[in-house]
PDB file of N, CA and C in Angstrom:
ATOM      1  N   UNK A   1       7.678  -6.572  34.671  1.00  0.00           N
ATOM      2  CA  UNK A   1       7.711  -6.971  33.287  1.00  0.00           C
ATOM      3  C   UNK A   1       7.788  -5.699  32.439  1.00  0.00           C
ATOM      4  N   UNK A   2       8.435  -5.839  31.325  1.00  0.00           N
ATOM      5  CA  UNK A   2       8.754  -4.697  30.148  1.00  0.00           C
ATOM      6  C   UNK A   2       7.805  -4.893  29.518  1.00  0.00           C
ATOM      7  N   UNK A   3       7.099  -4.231  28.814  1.00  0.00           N
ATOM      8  CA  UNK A   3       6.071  -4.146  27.475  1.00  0.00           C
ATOM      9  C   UNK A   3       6.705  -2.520  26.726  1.00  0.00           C
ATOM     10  N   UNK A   4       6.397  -3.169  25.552  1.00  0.00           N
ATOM     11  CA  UNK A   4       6.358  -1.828  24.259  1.00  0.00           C
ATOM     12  C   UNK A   4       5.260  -1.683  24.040  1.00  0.00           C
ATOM     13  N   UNK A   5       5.230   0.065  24.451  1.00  0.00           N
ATOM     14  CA  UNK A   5       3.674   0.101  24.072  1.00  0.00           C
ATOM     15  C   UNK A   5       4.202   1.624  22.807  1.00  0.00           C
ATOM     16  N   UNK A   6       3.578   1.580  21.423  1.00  0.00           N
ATOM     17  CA  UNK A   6       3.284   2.407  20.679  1.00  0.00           C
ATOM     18  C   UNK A   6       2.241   2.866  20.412  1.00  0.00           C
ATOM     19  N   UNK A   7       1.235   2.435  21.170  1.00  0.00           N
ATOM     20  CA  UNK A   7       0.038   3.119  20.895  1.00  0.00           C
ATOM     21  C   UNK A   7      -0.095   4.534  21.195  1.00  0.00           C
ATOM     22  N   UNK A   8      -0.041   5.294  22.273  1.00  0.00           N
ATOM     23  CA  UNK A   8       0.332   6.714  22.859  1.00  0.00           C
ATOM     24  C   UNK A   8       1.061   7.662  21.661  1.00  0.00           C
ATOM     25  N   UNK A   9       2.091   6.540  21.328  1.00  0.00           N
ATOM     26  CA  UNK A   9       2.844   7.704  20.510  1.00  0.00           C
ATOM     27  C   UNK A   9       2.475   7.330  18.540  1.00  0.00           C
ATOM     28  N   UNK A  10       1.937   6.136  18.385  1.00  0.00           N
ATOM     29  CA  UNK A  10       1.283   6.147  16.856  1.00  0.00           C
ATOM     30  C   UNK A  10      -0.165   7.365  16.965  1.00  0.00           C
ATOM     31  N   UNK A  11      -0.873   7.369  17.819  1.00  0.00           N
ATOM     32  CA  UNK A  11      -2.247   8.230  17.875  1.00  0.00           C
ATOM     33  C   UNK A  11      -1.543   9.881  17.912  1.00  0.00           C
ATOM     34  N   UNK A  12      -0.324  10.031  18.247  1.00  0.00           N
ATOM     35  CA  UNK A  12       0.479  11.422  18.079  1.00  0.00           C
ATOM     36  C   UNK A  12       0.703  11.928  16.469  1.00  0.00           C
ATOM     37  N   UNK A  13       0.929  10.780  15.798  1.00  0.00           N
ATOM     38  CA  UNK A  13       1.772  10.667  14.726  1.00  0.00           C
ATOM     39  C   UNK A  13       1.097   9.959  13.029  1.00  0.00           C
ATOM     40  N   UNK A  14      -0.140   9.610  13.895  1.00  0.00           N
ATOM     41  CA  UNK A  14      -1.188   8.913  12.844  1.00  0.00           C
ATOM     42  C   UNK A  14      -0.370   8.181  11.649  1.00  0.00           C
ATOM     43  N   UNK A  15       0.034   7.233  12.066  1.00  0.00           N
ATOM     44  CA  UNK A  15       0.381   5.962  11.009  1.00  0.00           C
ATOM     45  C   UNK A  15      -0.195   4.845  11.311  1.00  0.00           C
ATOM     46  N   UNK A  16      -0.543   4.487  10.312  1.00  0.00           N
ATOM     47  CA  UNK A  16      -1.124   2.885  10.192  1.00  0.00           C
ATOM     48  C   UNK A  16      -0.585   1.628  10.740  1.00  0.00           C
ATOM     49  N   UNK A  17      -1.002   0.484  11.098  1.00  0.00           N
ATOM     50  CA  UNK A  17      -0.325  -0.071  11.445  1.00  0.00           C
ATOM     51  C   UNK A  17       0.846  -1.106  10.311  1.00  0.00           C
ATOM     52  N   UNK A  18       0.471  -0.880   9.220  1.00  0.00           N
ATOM     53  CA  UNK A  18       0.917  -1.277   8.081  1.00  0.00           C
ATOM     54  C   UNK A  18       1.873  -0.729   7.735  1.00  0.00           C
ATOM     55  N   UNK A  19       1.737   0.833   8.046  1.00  0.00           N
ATOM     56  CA  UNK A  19       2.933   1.832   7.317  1.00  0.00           C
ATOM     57  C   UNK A  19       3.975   1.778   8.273  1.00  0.00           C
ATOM     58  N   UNK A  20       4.182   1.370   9.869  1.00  0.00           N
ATOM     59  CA  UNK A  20       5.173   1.077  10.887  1.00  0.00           C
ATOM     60  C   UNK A  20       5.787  -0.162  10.484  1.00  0.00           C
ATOM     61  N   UNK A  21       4.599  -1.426   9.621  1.00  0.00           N
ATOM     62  CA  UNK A  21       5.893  -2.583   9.940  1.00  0.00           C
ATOM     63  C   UNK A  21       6.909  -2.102   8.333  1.00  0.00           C
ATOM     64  N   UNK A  22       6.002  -1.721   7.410  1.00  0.00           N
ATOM     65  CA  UNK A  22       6.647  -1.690   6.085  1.00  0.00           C
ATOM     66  C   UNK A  22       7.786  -0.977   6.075  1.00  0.00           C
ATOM     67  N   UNK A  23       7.813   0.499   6.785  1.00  0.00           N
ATOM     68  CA  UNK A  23       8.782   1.559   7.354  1.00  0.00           C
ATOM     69  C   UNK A  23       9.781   0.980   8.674  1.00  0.00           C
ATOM     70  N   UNK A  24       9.932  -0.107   9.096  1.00  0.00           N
ATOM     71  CA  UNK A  24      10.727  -0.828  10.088  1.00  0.00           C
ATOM     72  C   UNK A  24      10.913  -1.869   9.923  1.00  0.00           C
ATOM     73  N   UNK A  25      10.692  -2.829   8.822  1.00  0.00           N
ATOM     74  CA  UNK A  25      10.785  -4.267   8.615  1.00  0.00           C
ATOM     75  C   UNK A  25      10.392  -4.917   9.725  1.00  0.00           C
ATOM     76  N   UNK A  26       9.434  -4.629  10.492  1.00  0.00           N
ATOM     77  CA  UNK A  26       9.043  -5.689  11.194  1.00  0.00           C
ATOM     78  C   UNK A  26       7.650  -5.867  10.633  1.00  0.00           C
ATOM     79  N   UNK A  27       7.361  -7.084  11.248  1.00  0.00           N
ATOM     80  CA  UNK A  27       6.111  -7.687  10.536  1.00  0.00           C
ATOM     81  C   UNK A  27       4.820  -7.663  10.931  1.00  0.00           C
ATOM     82  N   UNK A  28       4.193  -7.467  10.666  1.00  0.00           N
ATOM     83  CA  UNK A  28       2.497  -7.044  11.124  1.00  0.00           C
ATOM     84  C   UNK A  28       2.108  -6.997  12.405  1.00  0.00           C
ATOM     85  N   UNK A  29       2.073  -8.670  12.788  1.00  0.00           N
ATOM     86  CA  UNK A  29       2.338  -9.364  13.553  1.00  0.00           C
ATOM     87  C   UNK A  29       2.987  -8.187  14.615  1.00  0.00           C
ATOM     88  N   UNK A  30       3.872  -8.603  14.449  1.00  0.00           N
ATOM     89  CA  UNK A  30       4.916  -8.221  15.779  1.00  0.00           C
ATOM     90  C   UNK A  30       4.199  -6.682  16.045  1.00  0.00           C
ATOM     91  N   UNK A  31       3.931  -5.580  14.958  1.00  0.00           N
ATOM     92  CA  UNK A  31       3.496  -4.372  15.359  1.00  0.00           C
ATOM     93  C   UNK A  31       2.106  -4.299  15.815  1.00  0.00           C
ATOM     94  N   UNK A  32       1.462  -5.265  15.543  1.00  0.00           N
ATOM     95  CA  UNK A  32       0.071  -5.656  16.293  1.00  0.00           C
ATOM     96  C   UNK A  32       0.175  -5.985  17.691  1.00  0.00           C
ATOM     97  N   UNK A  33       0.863  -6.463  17.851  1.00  0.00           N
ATOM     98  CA  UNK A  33       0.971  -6.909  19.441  1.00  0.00           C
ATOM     99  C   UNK A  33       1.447  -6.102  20.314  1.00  0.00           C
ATOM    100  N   UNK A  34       2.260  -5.013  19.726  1.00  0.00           N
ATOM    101  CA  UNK A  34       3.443  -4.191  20.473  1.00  0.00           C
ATOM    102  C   UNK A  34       1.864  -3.113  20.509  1.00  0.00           C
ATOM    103  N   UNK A  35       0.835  -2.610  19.211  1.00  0.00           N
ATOM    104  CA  UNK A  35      -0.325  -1.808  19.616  1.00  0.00           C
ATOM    105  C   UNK A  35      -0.770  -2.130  21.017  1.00  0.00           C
ATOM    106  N   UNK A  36      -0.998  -3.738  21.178  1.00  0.00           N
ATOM    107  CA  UNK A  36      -1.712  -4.002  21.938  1.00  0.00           C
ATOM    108  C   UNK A  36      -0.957  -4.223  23.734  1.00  0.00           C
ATOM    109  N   UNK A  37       0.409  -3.772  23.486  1.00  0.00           N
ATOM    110  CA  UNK A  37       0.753  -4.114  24.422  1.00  0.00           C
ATOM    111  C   UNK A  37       0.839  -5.198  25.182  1.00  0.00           C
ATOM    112  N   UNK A  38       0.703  -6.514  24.344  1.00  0.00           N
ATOM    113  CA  UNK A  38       0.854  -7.584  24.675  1.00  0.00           C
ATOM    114  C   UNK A  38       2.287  -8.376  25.013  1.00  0.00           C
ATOM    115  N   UNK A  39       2.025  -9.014  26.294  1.00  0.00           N
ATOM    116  CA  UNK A  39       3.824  -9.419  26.462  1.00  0.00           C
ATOM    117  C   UNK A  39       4.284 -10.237  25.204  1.00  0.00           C
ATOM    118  N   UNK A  40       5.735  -9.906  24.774  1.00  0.00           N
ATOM    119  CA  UNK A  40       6.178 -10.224  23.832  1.00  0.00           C
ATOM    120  C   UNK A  40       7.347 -10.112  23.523  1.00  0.00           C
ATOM    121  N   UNK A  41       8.193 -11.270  23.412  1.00  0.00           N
ATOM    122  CA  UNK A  41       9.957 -10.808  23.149  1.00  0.00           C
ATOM    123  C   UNK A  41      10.340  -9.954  22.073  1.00  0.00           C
ATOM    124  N   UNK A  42      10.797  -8.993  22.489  1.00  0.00           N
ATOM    125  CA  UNK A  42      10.999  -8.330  21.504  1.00  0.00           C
ATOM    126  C   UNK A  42      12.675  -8.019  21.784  1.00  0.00           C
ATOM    127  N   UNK A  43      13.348  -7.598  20.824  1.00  0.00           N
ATOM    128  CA  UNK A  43      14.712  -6.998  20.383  1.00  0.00           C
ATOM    129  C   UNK A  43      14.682  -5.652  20.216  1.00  0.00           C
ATOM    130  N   UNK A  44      15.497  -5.717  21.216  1.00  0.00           N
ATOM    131  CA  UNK A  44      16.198  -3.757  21.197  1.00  0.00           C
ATOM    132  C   UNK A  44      16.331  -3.089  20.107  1.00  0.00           C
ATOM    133  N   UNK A  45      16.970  -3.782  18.930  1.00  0.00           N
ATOM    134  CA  UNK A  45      17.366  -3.736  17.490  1.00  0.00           C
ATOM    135  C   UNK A  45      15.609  -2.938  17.370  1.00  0.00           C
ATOM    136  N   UNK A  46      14.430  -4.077  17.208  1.00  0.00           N
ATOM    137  CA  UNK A  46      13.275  -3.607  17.045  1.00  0.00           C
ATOM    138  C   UNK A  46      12.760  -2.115  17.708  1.00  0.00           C
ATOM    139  N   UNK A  47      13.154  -2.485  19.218  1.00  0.00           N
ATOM    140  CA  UNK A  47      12.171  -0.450  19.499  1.00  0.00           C
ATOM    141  C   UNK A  47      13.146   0.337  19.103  1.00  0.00           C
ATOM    142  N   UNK A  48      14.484   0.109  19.072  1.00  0.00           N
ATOM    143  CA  UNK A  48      15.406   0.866  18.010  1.00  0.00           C
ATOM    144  C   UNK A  48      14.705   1.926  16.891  1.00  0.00           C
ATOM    145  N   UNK A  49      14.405   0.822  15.686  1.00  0.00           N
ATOM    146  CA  UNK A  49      13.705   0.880  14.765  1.00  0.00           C
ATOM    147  C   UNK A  49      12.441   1.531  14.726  1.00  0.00           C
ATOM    148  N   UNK A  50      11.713   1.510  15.552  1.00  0.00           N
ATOM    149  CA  UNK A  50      10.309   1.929  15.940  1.00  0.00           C
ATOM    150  C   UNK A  50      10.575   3.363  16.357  1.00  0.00           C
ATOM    151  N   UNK A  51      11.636   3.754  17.261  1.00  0.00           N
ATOM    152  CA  UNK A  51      11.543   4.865  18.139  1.00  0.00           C
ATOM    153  C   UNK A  51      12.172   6.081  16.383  1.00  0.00           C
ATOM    154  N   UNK A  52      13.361   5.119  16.275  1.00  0.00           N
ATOM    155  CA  UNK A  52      13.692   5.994  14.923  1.00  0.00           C
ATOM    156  C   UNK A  52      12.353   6.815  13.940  1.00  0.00           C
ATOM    157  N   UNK A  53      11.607   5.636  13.485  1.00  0.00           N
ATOM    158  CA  UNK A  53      10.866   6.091  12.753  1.00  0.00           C
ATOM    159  C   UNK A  53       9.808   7.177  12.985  1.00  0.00           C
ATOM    160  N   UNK A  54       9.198   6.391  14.654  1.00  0.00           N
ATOM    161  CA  UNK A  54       8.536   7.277  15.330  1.00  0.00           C
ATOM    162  C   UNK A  54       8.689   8.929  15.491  1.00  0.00           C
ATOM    163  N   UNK A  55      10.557   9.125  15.785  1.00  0.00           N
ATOM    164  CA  UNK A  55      11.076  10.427  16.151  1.00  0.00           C
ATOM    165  C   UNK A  55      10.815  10.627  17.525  1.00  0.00           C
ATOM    166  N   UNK A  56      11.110   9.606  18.451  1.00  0.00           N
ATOM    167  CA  UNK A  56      10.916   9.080  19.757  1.00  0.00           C
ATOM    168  C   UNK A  56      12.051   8.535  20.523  1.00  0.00           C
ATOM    169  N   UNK A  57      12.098   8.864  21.576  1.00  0.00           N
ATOM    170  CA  UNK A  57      14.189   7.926  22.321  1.00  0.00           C
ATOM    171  C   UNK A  57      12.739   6.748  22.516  1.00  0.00           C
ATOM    172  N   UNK A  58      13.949   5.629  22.804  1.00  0.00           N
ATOM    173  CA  UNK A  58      13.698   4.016  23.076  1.00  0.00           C
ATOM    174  C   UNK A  58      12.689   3.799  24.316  1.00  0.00           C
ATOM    175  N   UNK A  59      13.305   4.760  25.008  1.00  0.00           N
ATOM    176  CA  UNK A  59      12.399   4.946  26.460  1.00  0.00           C
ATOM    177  C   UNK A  59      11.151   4.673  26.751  1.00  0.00           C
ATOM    178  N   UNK A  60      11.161   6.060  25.636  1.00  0.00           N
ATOM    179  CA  UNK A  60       9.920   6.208  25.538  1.00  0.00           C
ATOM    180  C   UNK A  60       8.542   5.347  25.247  1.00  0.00           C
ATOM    181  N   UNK A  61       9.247   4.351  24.459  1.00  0.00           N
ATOM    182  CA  UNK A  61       8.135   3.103  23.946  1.00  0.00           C
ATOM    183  C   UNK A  61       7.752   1.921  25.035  1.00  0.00           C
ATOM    184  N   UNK A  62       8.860   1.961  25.582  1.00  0.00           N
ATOM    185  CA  UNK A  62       8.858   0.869  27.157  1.00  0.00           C
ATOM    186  C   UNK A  62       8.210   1.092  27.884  1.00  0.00           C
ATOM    187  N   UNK A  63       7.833   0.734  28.775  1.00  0.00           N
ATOM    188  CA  UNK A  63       6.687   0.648  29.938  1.00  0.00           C
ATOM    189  C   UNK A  63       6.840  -0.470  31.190  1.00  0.00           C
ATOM    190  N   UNK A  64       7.131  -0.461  32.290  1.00  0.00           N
ATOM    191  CA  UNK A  64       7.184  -1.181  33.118  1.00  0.00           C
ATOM    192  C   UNK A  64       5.754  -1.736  33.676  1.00  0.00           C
ATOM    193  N   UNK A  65       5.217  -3.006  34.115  1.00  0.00           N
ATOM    194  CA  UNK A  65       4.152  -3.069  34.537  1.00  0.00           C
ATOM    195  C   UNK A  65       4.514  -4.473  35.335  1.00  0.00           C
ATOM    196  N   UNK A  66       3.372  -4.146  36.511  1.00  0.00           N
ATOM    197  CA  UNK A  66       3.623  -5.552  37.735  1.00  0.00           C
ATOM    198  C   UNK A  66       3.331  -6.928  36.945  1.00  0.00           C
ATOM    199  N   UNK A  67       4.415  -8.079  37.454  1.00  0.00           N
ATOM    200  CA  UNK A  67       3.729  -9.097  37.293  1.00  0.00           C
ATOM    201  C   UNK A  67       2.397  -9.520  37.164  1.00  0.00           C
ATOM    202  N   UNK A  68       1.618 -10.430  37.202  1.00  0.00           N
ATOM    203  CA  UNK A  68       0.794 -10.894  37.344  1.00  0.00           C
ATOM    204  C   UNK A  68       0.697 -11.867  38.307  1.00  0.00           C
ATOM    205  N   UNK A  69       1.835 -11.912  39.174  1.00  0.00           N
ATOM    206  CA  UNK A  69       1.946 -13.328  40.163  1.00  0.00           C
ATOM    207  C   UNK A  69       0.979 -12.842  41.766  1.00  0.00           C
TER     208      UNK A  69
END
């Protein structure tokens, strides 16, 4: 399974979680979950956006992790 995780690289960069969705149009929500690394569909378009702002490649935000089966 894929997860976005920004936590690693927001604690680099100290932004809020407010100032990522307002600065990426995504919505609270969605940047709350991506903190938490919670599975979640997300759009390329989105870590796009994230990695941009961040000053980060796409890669970098992804994370592979085992099923749970």
């Amino acid at each position: 399974m894929l997860l976005v995780n920004i936590y690693n690289i927001h604690i680099k960069r100290k932004y809020t979680q407010a100032e990522i969705a307002e600065a990426t149009g995504l919505s609270t929500v969605t940047v709350n979950k991506l903190f938490k690394s919670e599975p979640h569909d997300f759009k390329f378009s989105s870590v796009e956006k994230l990695a941009k702002f961040l000053g980060c490649n796409a890669l970098d935000l992804i994370i592979e992790v085992p099923d749970k089966n």
